[in-house]
Protein backbone atom coordinates (compact mmCIF):
# COMPACT_ATOMS: atom_id res chain seq x y z
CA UNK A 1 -43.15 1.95 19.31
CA UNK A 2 -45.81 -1.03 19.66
CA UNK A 3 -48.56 -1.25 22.47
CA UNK A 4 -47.49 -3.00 25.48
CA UNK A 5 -48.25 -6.71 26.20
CA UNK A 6 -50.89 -6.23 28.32
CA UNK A 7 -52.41 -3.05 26.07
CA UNK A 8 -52.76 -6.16 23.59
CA UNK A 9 -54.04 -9.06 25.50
CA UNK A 10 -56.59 -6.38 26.68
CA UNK A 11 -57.68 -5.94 22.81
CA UNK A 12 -57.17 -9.26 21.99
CA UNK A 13 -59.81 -10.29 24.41
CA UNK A 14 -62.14 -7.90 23.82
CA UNK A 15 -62.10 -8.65 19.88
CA UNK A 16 -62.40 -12.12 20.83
CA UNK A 17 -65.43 -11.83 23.16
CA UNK A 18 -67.73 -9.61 20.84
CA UNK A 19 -66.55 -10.87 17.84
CA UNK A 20 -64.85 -14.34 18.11
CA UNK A 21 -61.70 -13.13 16.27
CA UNK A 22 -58.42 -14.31 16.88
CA UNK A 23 -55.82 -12.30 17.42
CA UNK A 24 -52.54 -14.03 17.91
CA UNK A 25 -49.59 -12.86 19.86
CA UNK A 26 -47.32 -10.68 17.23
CA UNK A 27 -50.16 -8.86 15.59
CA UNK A 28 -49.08 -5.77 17.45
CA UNK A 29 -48.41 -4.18 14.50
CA UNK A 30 -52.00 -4.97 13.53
CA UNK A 31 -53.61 -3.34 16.45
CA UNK A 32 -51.42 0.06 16.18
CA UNK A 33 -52.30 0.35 12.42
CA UNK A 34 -56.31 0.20 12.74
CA UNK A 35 -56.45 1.71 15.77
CA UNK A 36 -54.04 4.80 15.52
CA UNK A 37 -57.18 6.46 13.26
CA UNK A 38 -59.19 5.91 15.73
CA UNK A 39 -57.23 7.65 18.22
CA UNK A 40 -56.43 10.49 16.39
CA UNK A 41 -60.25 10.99 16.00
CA UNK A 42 -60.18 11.04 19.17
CA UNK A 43 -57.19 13.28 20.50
CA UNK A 44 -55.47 11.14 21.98
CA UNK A 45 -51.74 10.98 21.24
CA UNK A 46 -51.44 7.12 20.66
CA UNK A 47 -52.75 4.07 20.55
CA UNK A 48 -51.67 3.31 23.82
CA UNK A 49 -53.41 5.70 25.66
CA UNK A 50 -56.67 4.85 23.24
CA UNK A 51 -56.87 1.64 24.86
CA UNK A 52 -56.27 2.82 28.40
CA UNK A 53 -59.37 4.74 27.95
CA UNK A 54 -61.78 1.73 26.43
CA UNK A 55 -60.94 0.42 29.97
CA UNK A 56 -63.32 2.87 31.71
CA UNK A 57 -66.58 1.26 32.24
CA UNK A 58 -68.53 3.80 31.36
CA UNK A 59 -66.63 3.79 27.27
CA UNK A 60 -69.03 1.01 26.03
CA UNK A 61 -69.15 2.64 22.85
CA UNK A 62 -66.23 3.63 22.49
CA UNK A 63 -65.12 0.14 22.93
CA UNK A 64 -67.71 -0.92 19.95
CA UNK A 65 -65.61 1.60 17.79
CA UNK A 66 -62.67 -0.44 18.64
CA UNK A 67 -63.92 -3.58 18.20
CA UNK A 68 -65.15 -2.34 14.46
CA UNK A 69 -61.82 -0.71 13.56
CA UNK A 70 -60.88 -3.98 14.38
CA UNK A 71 -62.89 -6.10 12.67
CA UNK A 72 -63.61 -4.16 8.77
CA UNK A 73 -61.27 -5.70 6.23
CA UNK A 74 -60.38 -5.25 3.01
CA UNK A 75 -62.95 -5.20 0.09
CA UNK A 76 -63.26 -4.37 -3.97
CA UNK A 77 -66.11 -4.56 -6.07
CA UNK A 78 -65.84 -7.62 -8.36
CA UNK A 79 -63.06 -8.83 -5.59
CA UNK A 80 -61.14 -11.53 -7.26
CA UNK A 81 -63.65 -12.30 -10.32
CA UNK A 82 -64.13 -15.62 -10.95
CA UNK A 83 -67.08 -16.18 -7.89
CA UNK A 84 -68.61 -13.64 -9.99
CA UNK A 85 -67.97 -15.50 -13.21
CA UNK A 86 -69.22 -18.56 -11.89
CA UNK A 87 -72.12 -17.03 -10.76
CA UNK A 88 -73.28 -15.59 -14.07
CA UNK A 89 -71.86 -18.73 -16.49
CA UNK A 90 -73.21 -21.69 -14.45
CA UNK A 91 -75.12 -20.67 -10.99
CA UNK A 92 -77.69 -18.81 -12.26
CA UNK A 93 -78.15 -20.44 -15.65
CA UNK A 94 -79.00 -23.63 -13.38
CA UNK A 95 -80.99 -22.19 -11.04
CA UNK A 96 -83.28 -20.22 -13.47
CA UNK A 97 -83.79 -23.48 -15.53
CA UNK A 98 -84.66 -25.53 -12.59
CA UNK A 99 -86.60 -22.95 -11.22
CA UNK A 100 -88.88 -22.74 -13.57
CA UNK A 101 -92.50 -21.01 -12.71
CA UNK A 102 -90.96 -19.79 -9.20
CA UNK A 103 -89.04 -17.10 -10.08
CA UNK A 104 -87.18 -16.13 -6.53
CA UNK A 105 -83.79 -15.73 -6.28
CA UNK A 106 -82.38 -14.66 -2.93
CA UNK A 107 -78.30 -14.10 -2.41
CA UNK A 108 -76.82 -13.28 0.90
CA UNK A 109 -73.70 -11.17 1.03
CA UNK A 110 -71.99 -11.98 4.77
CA UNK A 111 -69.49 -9.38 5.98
CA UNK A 112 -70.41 -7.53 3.08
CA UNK A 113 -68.03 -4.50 4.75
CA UNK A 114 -68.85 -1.34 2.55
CA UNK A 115 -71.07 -3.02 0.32
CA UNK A 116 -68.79 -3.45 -2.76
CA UNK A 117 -69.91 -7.39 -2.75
CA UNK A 118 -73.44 -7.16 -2.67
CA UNK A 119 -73.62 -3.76 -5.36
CA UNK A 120 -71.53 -5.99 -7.69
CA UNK A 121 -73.86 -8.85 -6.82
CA UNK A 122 -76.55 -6.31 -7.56
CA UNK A 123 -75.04 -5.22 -11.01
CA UNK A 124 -74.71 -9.15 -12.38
CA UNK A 125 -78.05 -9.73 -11.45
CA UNK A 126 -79.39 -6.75 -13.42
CA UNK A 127 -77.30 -7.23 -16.33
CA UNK A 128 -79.20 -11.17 -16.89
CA UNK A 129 -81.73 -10.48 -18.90
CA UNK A 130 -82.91 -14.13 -17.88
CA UNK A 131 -83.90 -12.93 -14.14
CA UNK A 132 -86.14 -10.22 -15.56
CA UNK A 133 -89.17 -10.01 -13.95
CA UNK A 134 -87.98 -12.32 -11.06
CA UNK A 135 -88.12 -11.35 -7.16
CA UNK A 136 -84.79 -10.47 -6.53
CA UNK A 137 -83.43 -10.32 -2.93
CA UNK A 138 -79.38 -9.55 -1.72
CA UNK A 139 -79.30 -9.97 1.65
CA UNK A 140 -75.83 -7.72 3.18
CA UNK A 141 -75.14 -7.93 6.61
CA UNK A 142 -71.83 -7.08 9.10
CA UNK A 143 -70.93 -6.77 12.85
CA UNK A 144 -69.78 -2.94 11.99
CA UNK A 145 -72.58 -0.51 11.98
CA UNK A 146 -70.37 2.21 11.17
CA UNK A 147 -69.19 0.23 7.68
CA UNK A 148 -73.12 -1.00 7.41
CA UNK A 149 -73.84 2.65 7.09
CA UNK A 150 -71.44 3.35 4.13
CA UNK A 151 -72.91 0.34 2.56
CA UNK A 152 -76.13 1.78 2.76
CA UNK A 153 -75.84 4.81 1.46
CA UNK A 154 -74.24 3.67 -1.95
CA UNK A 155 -71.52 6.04 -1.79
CA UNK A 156 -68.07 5.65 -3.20
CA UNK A 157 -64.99 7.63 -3.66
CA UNK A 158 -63.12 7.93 -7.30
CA UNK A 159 -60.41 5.54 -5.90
CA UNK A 160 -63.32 2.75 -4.77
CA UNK A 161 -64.66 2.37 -7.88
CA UNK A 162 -61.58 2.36 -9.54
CA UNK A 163 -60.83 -1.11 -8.17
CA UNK A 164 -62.58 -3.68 -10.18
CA UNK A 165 -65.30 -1.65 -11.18
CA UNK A 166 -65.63 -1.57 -15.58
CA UNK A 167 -66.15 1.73 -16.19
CA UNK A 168 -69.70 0.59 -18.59
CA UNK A 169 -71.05 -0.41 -15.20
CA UNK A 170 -69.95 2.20 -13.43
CA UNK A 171 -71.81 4.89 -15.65
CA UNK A 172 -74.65 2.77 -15.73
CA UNK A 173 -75.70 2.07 -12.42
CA UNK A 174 -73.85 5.06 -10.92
CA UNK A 175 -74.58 8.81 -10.39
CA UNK A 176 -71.75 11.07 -9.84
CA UNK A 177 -72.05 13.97 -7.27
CA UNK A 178 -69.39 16.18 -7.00
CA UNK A 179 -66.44 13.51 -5.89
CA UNK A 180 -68.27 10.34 -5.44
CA UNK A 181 -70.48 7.78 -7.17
CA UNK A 182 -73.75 6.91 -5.46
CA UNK A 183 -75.50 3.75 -6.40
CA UNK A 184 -79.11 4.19 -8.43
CA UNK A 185 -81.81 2.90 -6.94
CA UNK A 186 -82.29 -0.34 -9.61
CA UNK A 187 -79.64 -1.82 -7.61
CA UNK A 188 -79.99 -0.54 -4.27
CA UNK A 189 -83.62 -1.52 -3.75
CA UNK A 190 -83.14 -5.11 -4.01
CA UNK A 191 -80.71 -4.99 -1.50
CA UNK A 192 -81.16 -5.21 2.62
CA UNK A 193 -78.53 -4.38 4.80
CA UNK A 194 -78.33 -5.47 8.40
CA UNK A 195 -76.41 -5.89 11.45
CA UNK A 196 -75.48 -9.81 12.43
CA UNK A 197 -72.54 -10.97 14.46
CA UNK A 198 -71.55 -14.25 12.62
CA UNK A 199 -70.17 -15.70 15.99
CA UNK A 200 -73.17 -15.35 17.38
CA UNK A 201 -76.44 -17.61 17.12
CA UNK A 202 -77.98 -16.13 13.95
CA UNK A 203 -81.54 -15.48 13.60
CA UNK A 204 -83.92 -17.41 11.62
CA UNK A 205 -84.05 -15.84 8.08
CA UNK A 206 -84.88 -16.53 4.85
CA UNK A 207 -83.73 -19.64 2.66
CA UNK A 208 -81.00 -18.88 0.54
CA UNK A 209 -79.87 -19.60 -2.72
CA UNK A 210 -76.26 -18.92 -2.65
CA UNK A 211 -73.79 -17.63 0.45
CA UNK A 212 -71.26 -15.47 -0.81
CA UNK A 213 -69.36 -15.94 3.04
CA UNK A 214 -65.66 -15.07 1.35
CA UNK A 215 -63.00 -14.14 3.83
CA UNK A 216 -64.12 -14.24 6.79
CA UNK A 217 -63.72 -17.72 8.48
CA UNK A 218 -59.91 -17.18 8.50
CA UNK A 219 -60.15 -15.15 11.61
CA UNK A 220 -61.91 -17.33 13.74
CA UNK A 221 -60.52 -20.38 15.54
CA UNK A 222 -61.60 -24.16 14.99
CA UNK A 223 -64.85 -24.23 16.75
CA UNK A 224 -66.35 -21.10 15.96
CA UNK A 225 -65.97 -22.08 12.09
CA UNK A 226 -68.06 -25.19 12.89
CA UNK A 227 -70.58 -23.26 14.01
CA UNK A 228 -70.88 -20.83 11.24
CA UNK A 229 -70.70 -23.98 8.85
CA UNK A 230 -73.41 -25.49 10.29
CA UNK A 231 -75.88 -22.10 10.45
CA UNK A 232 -75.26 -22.18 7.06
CA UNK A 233 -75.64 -25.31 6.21
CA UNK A 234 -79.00 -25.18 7.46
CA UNK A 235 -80.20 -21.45 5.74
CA UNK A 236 -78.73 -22.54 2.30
CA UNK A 237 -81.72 -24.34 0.23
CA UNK A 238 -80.80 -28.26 -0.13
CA UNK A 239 -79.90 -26.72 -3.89
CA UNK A 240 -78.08 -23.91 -3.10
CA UNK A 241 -74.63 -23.07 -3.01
CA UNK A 242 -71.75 -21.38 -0.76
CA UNK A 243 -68.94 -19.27 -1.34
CA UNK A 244 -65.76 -19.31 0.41
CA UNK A 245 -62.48 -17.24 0.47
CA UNK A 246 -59.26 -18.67 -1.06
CA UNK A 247 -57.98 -19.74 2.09
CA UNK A 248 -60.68 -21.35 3.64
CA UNK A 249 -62.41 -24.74 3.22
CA UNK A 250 -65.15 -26.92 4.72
CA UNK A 251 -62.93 -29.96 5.01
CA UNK A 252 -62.57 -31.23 8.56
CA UNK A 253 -64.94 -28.75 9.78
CA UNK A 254 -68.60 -29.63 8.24
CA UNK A 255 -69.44 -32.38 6.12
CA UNK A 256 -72.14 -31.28 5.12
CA UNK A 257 -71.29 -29.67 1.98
CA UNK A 258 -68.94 -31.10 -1.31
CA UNK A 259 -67.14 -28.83 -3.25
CA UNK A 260 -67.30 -28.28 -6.82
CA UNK A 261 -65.04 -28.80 -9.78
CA UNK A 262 -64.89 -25.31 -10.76
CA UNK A 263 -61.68 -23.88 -11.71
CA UNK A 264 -59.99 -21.28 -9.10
CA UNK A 265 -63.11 -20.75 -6.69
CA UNK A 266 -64.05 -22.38 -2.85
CA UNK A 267 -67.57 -23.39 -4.18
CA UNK A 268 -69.57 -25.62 -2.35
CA UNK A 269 -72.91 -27.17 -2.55
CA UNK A 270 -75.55 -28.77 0.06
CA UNK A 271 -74.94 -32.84 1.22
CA UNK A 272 -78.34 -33.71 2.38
CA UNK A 273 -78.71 -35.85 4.80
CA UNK A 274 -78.92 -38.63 2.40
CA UNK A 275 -75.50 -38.05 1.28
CA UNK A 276 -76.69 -36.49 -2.44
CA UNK A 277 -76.58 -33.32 -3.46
């Protein structure tokens, strides 16, 4: 049986207000499946009653546990491939050649989740023999500091790795340790995790060269995409370039960025304020 009405405004709300996700009446069936986990952890016999207690005041962080169960979606290594392709075949070549004596590369992984994105990142990086010798910098960040922590640690189960992971790679920049795979540290130490709420007024940071920000704008409404769009319009370098999910675009929302012609991949680079590229 699904949560009540009001058991799911109550969610809905709160999901909204700490992490300016949408939840649309008829995602019920949503809420029951990432939260029934959750209240099993913590004996309670449903969902319903999980979010009856979230209402005490004094549950903050149990309400932060919500909010994450809520808000950690699904992620491979190598998810969907061609980013990746483009990445190696004509991003870096580009930026190595124009580059030149300045041999920084930084790559920012947003909602990484468990850290599949930015180890695979990781993994193309080492394997161009090109960036050798260069300063090499993933940034991985994500509202969840319970998934943050997985990422960190480098650890994945025989079923994680077996989706989209090549099995050269895997031996290669993998240990194995009883049932998992932990990451070595060649690719771990070039990447920094940290906690950012994309919603949220973000930080200054570093300049990047390329966003990988894949997924994620497709559960926020109309003016909280804006905003993201434009905080990343202004970390990307004026040469840089942006990654988007399948289902999302820039178009009606900044125009500050044009998209490329390559095949199958949301790809976008900087308009300056000129109108160039």
């Amino acid at each position: 049986m699904l949560i009540t009405e009001n058991a799911f405004d109550y969610v809905a709300d709160l999901v909204r207000e700490k992490a300016a996700i949408v939840l649309d009446a008829g995602k019920e069936y949503l809420v029951e499946a990432r939260l029934a986990p959750l209240a099993r952890e913590e004996g309670l016999p449903d969902v319903e009653a999980l979010i009856e207690r979230i209402q005490e005041p004094t549950n903050e962080r149990l309400r932060e546990r919500v909010v994450d169960a809520m808000t950690t979606n699904e992620t491979s290594f190598f998810r969907d491939v061609v980013p990746f392709d483009i990445l190696k075949n004509s991003i870096l070549p580009e930026i190595i050649e124009r580059r030149n004596g300045t041999k920084r590369l930084t790559i920012w992984s947003a909602a990484c989740s468990t850290g599949q994105e930015p180890y695979s990142i990781a993994m193309l990086l080492r394997e161009f023999p090109a960036l050798q010798g260069w300063d090499l910098r993933i940034l991985a960040t994500d509202l969840s500091s319970a998934v943050l922590e997985r990422a960190a640690s480098g650890t994945y189960r025989q079923m994680e790795v077996n989706r989209g992971l090549p099995a050269t790679l895997l031996v290669k920049y993998f240990t194995q340790r009883d049932a998992v795979w932990v990451a070595k540290p060649e690719i771990r130490d070039i990447i920094e995790f940290s906690s950012i709420n994309l919603a949220k007024p973000w930080k200054p940071g570093p300049t990047v060269d390329v966003m990988f920000l894949r997924n994620v704008m497709i559960y926020f409404d109309e003016e909280t995409k804006k905003r993201i769009l434009d905080q990343a319009h202004k970390c990307i370098a004026r040469d840089g370039y942006l990654f988007l999910g399948a289902a999302e675009t820039t178009m009606r929302l900044h125009d500050g960025f044009v998209r490329m012609p390559f095949d199958r991949a949301c790809c976008y680079r900087i308009v300056d304020e000129a109108g160039g590229q």
